[in-house]
Protein backbone atom coordinates (compact mmCIF):
# COMPACT_ATOMS: atom_id res chain seq x y z
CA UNK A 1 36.51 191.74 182.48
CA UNK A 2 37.76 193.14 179.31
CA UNK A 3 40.66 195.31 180.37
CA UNK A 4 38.67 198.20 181.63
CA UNK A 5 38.01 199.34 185.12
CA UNK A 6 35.96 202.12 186.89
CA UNK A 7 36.84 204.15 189.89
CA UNK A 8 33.85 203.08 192.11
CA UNK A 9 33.57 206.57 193.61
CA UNK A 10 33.33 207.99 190.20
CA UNK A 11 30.11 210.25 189.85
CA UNK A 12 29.06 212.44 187.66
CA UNK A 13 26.09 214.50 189.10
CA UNK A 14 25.45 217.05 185.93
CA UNK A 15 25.03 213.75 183.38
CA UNK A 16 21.04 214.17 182.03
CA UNK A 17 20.43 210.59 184.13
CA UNK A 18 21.16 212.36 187.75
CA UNK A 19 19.44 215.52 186.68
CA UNK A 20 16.07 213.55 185.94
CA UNK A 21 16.25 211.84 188.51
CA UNK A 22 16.89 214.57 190.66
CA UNK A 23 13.24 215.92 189.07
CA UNK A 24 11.16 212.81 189.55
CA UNK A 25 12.28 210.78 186.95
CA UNK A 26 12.72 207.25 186.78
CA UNK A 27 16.03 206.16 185.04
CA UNK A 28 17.19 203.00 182.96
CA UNK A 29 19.58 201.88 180.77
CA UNK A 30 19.52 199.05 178.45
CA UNK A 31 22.22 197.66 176.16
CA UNK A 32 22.07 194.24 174.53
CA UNK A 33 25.63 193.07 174.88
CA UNK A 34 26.86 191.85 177.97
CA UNK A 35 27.21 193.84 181.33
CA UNK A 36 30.82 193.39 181.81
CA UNK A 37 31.70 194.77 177.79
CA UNK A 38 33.55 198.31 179.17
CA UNK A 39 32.81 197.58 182.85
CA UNK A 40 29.39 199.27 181.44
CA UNK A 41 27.62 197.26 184.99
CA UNK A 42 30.11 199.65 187.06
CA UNK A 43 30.15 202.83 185.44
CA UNK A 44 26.52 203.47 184.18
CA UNK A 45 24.75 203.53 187.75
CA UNK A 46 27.31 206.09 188.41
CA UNK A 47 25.78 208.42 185.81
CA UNK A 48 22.56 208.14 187.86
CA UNK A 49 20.58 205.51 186.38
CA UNK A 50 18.24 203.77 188.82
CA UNK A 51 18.06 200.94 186.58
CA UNK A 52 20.47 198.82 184.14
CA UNK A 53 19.17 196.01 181.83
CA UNK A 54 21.71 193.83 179.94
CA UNK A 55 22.05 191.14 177.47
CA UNK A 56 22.24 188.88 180.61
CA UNK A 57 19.48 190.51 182.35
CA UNK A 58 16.68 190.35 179.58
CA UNK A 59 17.87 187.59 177.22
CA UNK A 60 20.49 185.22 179.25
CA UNK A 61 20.17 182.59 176.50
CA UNK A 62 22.24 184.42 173.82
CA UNK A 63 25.59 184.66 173.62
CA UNK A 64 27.70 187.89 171.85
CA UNK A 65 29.76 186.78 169.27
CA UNK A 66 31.72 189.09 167.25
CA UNK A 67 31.16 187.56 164.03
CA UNK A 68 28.17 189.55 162.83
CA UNK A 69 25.68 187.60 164.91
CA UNK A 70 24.65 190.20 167.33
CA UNK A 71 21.48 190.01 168.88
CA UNK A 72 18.98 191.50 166.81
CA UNK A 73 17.64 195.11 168.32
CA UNK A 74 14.01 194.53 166.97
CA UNK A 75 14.09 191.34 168.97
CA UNK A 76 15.50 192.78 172.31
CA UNK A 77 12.84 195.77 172.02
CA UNK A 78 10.53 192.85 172.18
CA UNK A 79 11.45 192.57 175.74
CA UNK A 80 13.08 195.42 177.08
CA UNK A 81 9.55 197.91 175.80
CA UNK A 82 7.64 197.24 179.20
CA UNK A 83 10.68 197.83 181.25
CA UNK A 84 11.85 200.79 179.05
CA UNK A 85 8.17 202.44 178.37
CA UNK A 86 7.27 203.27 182.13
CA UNK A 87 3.35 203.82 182.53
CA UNK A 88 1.73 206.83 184.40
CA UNK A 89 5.41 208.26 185.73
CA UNK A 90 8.05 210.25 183.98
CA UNK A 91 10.96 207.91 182.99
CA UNK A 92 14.47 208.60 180.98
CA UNK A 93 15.31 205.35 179.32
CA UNK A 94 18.94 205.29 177.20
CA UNK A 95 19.12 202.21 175.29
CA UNK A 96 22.55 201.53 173.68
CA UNK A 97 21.89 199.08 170.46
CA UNK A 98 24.29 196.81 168.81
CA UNK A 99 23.20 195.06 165.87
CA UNK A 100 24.16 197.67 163.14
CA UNK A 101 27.76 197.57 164.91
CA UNK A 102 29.31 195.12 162.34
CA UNK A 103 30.92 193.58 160.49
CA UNK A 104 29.49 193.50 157.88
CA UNK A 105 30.13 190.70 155.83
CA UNK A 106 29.77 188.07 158.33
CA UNK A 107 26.45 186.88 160.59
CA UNK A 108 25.56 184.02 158.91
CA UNK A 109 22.47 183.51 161.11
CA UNK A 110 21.83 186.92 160.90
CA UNK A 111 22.18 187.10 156.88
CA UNK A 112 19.60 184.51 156.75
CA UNK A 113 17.10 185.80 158.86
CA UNK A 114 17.18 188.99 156.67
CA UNK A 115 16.59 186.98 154.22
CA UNK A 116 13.90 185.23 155.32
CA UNK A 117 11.93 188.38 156.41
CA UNK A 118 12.64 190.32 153.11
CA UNK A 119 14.83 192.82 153.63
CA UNK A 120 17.22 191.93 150.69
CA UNK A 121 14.47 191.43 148.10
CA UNK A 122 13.14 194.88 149.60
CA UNK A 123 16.98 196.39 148.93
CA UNK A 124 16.83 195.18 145.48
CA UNK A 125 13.50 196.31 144.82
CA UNK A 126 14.55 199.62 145.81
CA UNK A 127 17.50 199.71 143.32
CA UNK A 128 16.00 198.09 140.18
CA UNK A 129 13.50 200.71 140.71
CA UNK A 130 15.36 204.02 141.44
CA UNK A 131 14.48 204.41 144.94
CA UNK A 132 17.87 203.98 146.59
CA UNK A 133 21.07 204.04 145.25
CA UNK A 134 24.47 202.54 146.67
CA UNK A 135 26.61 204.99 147.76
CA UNK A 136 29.40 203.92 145.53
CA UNK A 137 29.57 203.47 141.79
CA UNK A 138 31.77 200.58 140.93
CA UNK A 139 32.81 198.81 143.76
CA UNK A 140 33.55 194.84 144.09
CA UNK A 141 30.29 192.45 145.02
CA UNK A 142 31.92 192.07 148.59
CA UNK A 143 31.40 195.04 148.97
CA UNK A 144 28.38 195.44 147.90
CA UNK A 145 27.15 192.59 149.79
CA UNK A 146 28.43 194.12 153.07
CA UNK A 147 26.65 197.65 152.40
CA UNK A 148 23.30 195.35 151.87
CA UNK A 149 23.86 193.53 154.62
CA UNK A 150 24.78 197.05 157.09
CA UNK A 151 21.09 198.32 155.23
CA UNK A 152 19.34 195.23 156.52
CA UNK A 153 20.38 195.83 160.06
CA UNK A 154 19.66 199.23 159.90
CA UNK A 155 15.79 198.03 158.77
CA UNK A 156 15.69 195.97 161.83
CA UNK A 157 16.81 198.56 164.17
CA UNK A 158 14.03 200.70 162.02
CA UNK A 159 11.74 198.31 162.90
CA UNK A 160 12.86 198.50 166.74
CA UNK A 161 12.46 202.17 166.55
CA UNK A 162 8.66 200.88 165.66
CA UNK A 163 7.67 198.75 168.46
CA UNK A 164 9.14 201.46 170.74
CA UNK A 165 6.74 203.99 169.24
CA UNK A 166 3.70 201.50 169.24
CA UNK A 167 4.54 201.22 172.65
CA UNK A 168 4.13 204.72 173.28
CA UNK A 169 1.13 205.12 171.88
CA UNK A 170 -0.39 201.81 173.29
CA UNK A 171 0.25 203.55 177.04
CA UNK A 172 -0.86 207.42 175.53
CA UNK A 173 2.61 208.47 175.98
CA UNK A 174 4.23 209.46 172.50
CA UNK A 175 2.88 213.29 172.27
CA UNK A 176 4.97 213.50 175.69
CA UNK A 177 7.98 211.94 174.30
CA UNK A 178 11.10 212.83 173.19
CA UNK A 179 12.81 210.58 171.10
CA UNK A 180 16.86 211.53 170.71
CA UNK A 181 18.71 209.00 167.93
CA UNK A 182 22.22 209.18 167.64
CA UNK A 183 25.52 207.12 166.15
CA UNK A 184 28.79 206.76 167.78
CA UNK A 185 30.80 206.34 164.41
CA UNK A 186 30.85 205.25 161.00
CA UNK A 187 30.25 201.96 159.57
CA UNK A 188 32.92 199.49 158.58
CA UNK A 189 32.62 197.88 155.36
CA UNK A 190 35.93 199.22 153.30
C-alpha cells in the first residue's frame, strides 16, 4: 500500500454519496490512478458509493508514473462516460482527475502528444495575439515552459469536461445535470 490505512468500520452516513443513495440514486466514483494510491479502494465505498472505477479497473494497461506522464483525463473520459453517464435513472458520479496534478516540466510522452494535437501552437497563438497573458512578467523559459505545459493539461481536461457534456446530451440528460468542478490546491511550477 502506500503507508495509509482505513478503519474498515469507518462510515460516514451524512457524505452527499450515502444521502443519494439513500434517495434512489445510483453512486460511482472514478479516479484514474491506481486503487491502492491513499487506500482510496477501502475508504471510498465507505462514503456510500455503490460503485468505484480505477486506473486498474478501466485502463489496466497503463501504468502511473510520477514523472508527468499521467494518464490523460480526456482519454479516460473516453471510457469511464458510459459507466459514469447512467441512462434513464438518477446517478451521482464523482470523478477525481489527475493529469493537471504535475509536474510540470516533465511528461515527455505527454509534452509530445500536446504537441502533436496543438495545444502549444494554440498557447502561442493566444499570446502573440493578446488573448492570454502569462501570469508572470519576466520569469526564466523553464518556467515558462512549465506554465505552458500545466495550460495544455488543463485543455485536455477541458476537453474531458466536453465528452462528458456530449454525453449528456447524447442520453437527454444535461438540462437535469449538475455539474460541480473543483481543485484541491495550487499548481506547482515555482
Amino acid at each position: 500500500t502506500d503507508g495509509y490505512s482505513v478503519d474498515k468500520k469507518f462510515k460516514s452516513p451524512y457524505s452527499v454519496a450515502n444521502i443519494l443513495k439513500q434517495n434512489g440514486y445510483t453512486t460511482s466514483y472514478f479516479h484514474n490512478n491506481v486503487k491502492s494510491f491513499y487506500s482510496r479502494d477501502e475508504y471510498i465505498p465507505s462514503l456510500g458509493f455503490d460503485n468505484t472505477y480505477f486506473l486498474e479497473d478501466i485502463n489496466p494497461e497503463v501504468k502511473v508514473t510520477f514523472d508527468g506522464n499521467y494518464p490523460l483525463d480526456s482519454q479516460f473520459m473516453d471510457k469511464i462516460k458510459d459507466y459514469l453517464v447512467l441512462e434513464n435513472q438518477k446517478f451521482y458520479s464523482f470523478y477525481t482527475t489527475i493529469s493537471t496534478h504535475g509536474p510540470y516540466n516533465k511528461g515527455q510522452k505527454n509534452i509530445e502528444h500536446f504537441q502533436e494535437v496543438g495545444y502549444y501552437n494554440q498557447i502561442d497563438y493566444a499570446i502573440e495575439n493578446n488573448l492570454y497573458e502569462l501570469p508572470y512578467k519576466g520569469i526564466d523559459e523553464e518556467v515558462i515552459a512549465q506554465i505552458k505545459n500545466y495550460q495544455c493539461e488543463m485543455m485536455d481536461l477541458d476537453l474531458a469536461i466536453s465528452k462528458l457534456i456530449a454525453k449528456l446530451i447524447e442520453t437527454n440528460q444535461y438540462d437535469n445535470t449538475l455539474l460541480v468542478l473543483y481543485g484541491d490546491h495550487e499548481i506547482y511550477y515555482r
